[in-house]
PDB file of N, CA and C in Angstrom:
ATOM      1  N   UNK A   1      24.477 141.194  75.977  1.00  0.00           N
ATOM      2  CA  UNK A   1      25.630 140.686  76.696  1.00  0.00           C
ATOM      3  C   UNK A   1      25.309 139.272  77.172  1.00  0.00           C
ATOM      4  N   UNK A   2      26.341 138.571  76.584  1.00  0.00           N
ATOM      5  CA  UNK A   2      25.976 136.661  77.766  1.00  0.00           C
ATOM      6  C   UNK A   2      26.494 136.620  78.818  1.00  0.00           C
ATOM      7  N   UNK A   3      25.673 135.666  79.639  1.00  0.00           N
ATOM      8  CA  UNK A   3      25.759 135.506  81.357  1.00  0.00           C
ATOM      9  C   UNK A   3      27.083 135.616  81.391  1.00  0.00           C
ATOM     10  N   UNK A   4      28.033 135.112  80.826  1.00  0.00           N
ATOM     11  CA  UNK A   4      29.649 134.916  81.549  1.00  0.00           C
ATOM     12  C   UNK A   4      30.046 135.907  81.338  1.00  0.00           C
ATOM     13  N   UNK A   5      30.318 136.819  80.724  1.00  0.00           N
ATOM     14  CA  UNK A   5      30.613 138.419  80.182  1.00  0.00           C
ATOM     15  C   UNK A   5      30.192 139.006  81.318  1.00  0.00           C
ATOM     16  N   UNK A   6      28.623 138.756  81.828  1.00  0.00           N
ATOM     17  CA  UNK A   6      27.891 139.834  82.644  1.00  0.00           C
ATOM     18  C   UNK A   6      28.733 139.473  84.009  1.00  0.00           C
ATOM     19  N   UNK A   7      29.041 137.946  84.551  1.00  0.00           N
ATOM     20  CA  UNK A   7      29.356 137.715  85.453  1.00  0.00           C
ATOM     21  C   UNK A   7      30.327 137.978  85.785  1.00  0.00           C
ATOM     22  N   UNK A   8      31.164 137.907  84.388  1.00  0.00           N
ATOM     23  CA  UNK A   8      32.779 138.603  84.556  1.00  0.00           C
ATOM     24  C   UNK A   8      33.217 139.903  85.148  1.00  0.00           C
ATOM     25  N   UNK A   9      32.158 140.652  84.628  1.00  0.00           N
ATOM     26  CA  UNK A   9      31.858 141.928  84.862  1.00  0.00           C
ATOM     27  C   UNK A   9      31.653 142.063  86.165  1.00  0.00           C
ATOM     28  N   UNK A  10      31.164 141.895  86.881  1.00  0.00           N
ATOM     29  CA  UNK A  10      29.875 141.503  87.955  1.00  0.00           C
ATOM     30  C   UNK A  10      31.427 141.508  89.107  1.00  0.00           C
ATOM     31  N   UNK A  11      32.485 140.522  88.801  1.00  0.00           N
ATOM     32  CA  UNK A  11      33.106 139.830  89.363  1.00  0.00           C
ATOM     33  C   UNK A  11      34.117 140.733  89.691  1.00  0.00           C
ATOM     34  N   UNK A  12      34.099 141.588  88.435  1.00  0.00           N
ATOM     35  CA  UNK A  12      35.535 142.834  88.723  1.00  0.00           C
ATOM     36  C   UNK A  12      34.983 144.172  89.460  1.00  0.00           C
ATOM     37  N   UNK A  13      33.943 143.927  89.214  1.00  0.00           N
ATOM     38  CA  UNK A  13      33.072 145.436  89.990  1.00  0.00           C
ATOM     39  C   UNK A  13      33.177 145.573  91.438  1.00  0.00           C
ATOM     40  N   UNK A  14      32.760 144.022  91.827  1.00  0.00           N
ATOM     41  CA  UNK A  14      33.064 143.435  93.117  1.00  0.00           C
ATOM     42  C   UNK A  14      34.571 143.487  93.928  1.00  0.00           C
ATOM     43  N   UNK A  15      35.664 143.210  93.096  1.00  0.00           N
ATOM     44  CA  UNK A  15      36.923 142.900  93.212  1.00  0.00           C
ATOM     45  C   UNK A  15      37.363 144.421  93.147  1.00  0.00           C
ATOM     46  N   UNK A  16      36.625 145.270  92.624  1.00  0.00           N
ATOM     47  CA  UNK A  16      37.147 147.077  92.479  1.00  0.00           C
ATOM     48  C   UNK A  16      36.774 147.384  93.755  1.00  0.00           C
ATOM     49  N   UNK A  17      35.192 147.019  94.727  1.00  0.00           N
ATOM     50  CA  UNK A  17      34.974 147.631  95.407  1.00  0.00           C
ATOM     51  C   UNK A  17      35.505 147.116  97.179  1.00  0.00           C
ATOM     52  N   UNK A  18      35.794 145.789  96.532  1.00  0.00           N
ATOM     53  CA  UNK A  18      37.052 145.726  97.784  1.00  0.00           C
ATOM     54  C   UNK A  18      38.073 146.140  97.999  1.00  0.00           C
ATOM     55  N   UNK A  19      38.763 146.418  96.762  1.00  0.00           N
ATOM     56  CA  UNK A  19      40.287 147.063  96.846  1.00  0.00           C
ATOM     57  C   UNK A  19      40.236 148.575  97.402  1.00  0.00           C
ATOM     58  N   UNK A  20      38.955 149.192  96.505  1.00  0.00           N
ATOM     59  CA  UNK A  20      38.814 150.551  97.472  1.00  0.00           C
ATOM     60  C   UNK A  20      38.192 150.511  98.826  1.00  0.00           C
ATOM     61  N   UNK A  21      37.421 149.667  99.196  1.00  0.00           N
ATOM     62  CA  UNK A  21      37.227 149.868 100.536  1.00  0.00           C
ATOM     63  C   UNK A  21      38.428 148.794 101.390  1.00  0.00           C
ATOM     64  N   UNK A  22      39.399 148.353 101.074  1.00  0.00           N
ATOM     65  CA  UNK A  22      40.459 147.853 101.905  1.00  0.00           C
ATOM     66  C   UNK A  22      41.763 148.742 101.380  1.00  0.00           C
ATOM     67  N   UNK A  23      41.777 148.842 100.419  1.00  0.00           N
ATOM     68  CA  UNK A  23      43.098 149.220 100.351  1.00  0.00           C
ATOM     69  C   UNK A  23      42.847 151.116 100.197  1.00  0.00           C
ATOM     70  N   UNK A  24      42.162 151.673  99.320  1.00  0.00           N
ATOM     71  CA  UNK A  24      41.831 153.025  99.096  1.00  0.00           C
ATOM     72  C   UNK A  24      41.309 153.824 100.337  1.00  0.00           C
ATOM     73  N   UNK A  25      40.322 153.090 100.602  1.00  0.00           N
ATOM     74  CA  UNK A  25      39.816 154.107 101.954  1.00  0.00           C
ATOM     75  C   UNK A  25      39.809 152.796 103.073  1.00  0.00           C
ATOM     76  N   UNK A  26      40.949 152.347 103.670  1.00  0.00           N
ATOM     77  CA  UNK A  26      40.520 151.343 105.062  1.00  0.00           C
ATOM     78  C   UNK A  26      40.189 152.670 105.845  1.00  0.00           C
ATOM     79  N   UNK A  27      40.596 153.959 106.053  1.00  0.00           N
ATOM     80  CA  UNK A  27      39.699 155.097 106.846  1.00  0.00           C
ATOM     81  C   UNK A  27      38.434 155.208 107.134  1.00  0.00           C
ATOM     82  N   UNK A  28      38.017 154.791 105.968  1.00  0.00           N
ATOM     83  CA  UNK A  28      36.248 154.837 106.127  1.00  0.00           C
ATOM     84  C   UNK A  28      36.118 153.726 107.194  1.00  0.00           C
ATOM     85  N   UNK A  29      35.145 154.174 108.143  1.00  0.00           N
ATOM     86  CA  UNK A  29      34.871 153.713 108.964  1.00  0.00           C
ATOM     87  C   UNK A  29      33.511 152.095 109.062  1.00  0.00           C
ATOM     88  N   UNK A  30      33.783 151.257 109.128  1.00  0.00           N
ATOM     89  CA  UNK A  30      32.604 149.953 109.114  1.00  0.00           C
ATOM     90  C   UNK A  30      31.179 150.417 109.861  1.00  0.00           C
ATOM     91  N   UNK A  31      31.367 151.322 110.762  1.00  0.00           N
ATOM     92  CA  UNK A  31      30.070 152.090 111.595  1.00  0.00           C
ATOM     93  C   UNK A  31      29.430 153.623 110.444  1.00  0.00           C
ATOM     94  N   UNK A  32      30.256 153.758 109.695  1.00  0.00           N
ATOM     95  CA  UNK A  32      29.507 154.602 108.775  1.00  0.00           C
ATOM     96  C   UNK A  32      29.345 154.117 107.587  1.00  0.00           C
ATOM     97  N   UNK A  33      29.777 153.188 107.156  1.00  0.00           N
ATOM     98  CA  UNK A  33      29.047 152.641 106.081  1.00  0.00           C
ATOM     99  C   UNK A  33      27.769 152.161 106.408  1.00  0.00           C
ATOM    100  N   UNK A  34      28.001 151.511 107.427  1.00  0.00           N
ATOM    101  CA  UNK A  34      26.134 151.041 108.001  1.00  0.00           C
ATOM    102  C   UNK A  34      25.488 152.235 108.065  1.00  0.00           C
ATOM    103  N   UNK A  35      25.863 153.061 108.608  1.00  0.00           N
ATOM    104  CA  UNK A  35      24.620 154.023 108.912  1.00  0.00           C
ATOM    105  C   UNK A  35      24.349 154.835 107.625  1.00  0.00           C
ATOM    106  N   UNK A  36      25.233 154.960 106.972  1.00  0.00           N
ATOM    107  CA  UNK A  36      24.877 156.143 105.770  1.00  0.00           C
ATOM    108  C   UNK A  36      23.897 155.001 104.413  1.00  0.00           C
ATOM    109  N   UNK A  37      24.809 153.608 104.255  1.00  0.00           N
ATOM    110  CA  UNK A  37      24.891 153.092 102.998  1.00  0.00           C
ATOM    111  C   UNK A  37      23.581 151.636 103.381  1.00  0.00           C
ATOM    112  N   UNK A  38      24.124 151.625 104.910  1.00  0.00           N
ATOM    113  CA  UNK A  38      22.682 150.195 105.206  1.00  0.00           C
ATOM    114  C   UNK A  38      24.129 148.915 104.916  1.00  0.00           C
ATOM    115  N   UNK A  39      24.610 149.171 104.573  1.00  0.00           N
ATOM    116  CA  UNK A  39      25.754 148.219 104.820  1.00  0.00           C
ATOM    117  C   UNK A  39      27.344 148.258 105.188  1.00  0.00           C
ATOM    118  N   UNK A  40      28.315 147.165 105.245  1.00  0.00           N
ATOM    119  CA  UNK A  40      29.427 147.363 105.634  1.00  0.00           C
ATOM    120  C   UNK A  40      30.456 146.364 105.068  1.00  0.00           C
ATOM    121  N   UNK A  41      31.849 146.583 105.333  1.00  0.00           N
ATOM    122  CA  UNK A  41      32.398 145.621 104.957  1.00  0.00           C
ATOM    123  C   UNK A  41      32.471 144.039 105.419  1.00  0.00           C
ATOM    124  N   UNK A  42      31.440 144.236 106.948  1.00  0.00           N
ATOM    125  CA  UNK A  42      31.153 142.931 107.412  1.00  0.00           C
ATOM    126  C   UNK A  42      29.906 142.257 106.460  1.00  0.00           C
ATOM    127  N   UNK A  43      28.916 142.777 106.262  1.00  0.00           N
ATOM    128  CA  UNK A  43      27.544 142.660 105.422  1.00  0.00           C
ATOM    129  C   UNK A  43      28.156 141.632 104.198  1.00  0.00           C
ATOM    130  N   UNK A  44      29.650 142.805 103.652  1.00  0.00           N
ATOM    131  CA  UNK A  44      30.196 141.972 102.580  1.00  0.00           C
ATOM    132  C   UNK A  44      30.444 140.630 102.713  1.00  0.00           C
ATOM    133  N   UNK A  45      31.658 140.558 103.626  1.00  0.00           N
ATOM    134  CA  UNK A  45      32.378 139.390 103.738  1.00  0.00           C
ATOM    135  C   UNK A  45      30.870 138.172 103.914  1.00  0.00           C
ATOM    136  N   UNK A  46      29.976 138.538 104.806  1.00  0.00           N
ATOM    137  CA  UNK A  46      28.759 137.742 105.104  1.00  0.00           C
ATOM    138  C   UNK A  46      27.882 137.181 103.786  1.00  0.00           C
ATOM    139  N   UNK A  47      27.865 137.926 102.847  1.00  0.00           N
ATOM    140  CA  UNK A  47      27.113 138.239 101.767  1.00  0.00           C
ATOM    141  C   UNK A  47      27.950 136.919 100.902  1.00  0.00           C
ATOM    142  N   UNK A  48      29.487 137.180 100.781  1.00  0.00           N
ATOM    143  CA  UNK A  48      30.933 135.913 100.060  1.00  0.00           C
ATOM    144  C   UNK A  48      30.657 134.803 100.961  1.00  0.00           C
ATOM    145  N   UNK A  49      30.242 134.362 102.131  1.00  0.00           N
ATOM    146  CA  UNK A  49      29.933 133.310 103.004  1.00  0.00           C
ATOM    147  C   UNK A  49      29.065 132.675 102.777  1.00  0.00           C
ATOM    148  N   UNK A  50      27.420 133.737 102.434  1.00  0.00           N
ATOM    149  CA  UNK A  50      26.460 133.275 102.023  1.00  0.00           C
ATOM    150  C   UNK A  50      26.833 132.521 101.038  1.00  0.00           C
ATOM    151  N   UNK A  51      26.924 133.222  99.986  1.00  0.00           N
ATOM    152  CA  UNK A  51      27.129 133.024  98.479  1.00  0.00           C
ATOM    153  C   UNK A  51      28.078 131.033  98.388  1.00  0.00           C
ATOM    154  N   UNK A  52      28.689 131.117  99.032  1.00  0.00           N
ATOM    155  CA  UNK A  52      29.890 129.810  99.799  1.00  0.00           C
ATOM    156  C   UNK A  52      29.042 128.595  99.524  1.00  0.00           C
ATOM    157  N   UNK A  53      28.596 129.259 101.079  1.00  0.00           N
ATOM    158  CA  UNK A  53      27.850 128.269 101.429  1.00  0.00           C
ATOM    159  C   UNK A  53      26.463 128.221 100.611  1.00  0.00           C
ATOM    160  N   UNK A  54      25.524 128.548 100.088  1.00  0.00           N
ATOM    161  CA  UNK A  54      24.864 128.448  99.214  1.00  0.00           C
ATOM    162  C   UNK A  54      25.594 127.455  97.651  1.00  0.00           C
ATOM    163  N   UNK A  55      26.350 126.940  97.627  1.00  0.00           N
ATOM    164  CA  UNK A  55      27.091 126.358  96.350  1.00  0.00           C
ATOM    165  C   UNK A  55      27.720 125.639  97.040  1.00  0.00           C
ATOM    166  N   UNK A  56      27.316 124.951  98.553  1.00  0.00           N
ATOM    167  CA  UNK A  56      27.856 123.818  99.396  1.00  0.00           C
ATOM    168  C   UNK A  56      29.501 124.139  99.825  1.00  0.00           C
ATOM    169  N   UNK A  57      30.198 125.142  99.501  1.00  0.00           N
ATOM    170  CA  UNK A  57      31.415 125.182 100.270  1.00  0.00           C
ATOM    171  C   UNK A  57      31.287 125.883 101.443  1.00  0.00           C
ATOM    172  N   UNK A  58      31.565 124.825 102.631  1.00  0.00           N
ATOM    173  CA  UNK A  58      31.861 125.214 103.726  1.00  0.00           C
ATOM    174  C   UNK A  58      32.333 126.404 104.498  1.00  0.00           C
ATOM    175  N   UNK A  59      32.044 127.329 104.443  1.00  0.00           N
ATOM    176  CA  UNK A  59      32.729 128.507 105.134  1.00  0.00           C
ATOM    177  C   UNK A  59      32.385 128.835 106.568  1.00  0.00           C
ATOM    178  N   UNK A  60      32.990 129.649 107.410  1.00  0.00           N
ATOM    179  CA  UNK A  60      32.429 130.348 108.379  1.00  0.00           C
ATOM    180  C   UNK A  60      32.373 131.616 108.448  1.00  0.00           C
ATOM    181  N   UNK A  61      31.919 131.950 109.666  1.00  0.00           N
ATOM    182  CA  UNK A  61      31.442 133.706 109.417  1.00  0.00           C
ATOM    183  C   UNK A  61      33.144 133.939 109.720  1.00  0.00           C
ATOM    184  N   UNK A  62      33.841 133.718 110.222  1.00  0.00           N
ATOM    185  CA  UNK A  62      35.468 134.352 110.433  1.00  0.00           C
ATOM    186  C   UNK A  62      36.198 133.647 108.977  1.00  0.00           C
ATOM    187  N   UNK A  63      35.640 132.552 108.499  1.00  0.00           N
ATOM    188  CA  UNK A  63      36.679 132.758 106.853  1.00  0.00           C
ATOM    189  C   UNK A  63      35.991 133.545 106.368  1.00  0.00           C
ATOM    190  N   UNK A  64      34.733 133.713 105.780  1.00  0.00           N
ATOM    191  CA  UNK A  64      34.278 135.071 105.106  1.00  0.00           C
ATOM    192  C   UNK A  64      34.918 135.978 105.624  1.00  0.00           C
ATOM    193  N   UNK A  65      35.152 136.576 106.593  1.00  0.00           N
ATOM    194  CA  UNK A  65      35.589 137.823 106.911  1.00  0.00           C
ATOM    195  C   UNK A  65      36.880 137.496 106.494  1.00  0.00           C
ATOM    196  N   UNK A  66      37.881 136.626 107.095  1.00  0.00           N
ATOM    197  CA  UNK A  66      39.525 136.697 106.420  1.00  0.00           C
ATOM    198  C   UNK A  66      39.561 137.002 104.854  1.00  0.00           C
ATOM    199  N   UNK A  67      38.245 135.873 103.453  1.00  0.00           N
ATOM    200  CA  UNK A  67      38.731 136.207 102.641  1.00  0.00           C
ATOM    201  C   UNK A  67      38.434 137.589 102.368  1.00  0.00           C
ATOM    202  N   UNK A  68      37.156 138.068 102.768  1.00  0.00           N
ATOM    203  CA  UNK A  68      37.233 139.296 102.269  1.00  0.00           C
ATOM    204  C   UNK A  68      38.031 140.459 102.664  1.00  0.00           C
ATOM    205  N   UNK A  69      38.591 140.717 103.825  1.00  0.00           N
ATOM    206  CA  UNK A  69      39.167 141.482 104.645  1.00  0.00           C
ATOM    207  C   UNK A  69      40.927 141.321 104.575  1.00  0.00           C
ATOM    208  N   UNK A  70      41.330 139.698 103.881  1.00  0.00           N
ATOM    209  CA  UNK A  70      42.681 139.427 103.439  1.00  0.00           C
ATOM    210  C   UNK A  70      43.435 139.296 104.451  1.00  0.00           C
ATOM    211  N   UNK A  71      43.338 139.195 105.589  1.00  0.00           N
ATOM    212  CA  UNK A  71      43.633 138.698 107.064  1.00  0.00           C
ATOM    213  C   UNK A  71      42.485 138.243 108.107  1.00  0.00           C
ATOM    214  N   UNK A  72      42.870 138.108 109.326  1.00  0.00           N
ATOM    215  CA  UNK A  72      42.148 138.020 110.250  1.00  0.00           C
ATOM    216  C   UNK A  72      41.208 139.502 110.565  1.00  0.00           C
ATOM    217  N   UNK A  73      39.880 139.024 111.009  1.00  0.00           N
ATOM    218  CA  UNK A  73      39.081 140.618 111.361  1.00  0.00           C
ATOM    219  C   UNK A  73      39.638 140.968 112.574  1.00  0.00           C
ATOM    220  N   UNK A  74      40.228 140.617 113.476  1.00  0.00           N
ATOM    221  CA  UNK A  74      40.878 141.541 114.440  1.00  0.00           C
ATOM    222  C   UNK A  74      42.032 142.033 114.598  1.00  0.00           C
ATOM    223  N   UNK A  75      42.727 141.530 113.951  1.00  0.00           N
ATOM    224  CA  UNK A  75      44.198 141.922 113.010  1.00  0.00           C
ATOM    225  C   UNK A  75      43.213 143.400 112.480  1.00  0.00           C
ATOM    226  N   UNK A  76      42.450 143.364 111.497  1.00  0.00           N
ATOM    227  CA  UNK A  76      41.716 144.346 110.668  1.00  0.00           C
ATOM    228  C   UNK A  76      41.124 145.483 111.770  1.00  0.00           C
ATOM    229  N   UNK A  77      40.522 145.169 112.629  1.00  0.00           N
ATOM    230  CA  UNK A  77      40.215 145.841 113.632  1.00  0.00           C
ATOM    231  C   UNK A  77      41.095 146.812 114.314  1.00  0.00           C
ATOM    232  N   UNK A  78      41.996 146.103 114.384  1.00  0.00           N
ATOM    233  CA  UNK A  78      43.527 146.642 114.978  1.00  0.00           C
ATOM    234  C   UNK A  78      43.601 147.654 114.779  1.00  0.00           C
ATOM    235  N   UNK A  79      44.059 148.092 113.302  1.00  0.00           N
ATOM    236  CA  UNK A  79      45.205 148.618 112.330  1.00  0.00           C
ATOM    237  C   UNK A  79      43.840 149.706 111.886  1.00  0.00           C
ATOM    238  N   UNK A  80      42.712 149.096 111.430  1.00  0.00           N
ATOM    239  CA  UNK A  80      42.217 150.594 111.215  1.00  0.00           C
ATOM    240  C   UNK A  80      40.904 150.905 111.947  1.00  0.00           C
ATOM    241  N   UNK A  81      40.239 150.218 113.530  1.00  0.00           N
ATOM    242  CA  UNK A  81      39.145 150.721 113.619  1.00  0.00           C
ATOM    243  C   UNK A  81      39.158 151.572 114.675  1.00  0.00           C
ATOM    244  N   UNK A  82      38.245 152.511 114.657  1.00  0.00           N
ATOM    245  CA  UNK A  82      38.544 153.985 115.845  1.00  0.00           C
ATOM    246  C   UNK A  82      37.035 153.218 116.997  1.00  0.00           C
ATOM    247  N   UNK A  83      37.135 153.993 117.427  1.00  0.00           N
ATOM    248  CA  UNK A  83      36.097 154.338 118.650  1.00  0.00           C
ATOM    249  C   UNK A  83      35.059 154.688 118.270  1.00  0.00           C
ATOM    250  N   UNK A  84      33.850 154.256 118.036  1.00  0.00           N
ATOM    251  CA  UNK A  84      33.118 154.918 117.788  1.00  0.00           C
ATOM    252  C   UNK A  84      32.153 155.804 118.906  1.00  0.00           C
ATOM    253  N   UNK A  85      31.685 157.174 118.175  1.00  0.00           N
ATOM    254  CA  UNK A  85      30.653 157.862 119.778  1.00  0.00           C
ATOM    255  C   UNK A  85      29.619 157.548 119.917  1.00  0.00           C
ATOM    256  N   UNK A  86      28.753 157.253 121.016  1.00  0.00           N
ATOM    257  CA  UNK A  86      27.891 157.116 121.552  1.00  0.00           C
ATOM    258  C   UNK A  86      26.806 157.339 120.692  1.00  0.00           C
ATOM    259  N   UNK A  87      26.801 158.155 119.389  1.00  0.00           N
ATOM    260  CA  UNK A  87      25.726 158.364 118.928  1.00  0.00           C
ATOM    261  C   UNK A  87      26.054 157.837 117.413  1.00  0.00           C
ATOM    262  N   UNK A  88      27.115 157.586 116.767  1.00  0.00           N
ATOM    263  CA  UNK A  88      27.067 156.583 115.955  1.00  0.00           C
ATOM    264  C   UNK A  88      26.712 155.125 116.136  1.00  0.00           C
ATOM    265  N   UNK A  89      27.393 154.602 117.835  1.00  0.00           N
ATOM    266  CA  UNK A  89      26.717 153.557 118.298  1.00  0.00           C
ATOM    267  C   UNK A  89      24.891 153.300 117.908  1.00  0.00           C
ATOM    268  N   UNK A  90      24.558 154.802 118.202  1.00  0.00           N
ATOM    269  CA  UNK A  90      22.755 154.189 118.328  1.00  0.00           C
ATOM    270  C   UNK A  90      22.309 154.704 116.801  1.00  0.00           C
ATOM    271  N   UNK A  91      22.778 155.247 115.836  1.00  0.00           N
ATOM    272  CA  UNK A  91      22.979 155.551 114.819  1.00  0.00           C
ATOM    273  C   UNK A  91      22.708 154.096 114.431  1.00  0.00           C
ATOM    274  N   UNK A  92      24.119 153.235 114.168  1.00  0.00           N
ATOM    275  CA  UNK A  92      24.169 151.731 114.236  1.00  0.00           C
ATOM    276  C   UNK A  92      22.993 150.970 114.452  1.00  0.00           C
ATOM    277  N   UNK A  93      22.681 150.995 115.547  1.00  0.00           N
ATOM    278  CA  UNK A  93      21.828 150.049 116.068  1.00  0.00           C
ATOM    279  C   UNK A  93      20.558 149.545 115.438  1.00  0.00           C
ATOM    280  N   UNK A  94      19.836 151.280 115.096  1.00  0.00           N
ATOM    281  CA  UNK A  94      18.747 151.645 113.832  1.00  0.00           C
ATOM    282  C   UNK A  94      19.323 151.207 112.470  1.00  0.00           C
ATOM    283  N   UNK A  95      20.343 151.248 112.154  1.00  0.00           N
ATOM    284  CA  UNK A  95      20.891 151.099 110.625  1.00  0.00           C
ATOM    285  C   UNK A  95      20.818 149.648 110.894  1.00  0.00           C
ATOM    286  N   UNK A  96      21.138 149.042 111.654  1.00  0.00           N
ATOM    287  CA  UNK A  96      21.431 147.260 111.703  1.00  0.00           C
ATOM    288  C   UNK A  96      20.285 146.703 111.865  1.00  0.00           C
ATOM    289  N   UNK A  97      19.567 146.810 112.391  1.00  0.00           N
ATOM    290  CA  UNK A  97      18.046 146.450 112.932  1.00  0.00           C
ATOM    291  C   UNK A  97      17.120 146.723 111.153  1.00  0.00           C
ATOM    292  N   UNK A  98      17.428 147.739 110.636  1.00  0.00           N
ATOM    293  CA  UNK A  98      16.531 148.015 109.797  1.00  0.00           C
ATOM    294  C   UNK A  98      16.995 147.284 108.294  1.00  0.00           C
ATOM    295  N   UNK A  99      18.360 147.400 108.355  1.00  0.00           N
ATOM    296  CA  UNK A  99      18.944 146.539 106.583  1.00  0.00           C
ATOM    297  C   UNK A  99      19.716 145.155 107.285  1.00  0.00           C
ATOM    298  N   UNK A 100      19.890 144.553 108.326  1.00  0.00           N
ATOM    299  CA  UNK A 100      20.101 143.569 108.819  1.00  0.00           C
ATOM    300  C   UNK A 100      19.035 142.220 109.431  1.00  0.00           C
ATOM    301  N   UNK A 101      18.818 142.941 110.871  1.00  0.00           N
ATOM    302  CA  UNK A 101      17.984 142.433 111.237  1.00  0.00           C
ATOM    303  C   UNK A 101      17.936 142.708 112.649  1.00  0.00           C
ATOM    304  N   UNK A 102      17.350 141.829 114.403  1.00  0.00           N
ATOM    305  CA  UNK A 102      17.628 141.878 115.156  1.00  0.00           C
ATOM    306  C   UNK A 102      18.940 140.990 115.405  1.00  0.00           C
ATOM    307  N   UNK A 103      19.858 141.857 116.691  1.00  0.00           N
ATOM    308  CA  UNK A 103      20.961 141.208 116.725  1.00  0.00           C
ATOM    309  C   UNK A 103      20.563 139.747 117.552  1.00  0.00           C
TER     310      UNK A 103
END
């Protein structure tokens, strides 16, 4: 397979796994993807920022999140995030610390 094929590829795999985690499951929760998977849909949007800015376009951590998220993150917050309990909180904390970093 050549690089542009692979990247093409690469590009729709990516573009599949946003549509299901925004549009298929916005239910799934951003506090259990960290804890189960080590990442989230914030990790993502951060990851499209990196990637940005690494190839000199300017981004910030709130446009990464708009493009990936397709609005504002607290608009996003709004509409689908719950409460999380006390023990997904510290659940979190270990999951972020360990595939993130310190906050």
């Amino acid at each position: 397979m050549d690089d542009q094929t692979r990247t093409e590829l690469e590009a729709a795999a990516f573009r599949r796994l946003r549509q299901h985690l925004m549009e298929d499951r916005p239910d799934v929760q951003n506090i259990d993807l960290m804890n189960l998977a080590g990442f989230c849909r914030n990790c993502l949007s951060r990851w499209y920022q990196e990637a940005a800015n690494e190839r000199g376009i300017e981004m910030t951590k709130e446009e990464g999140r708009a493009a990936f998220y397709g609005m504002p993150y607290d608009q996003w917050k709004a509409q689908n995030q719950t409460e999380a309990s006390p023990e997904k909180q510290a659940e979190f904390e270990k999951a972020f610390r360990e595939n993130v970093g310190e906050r």
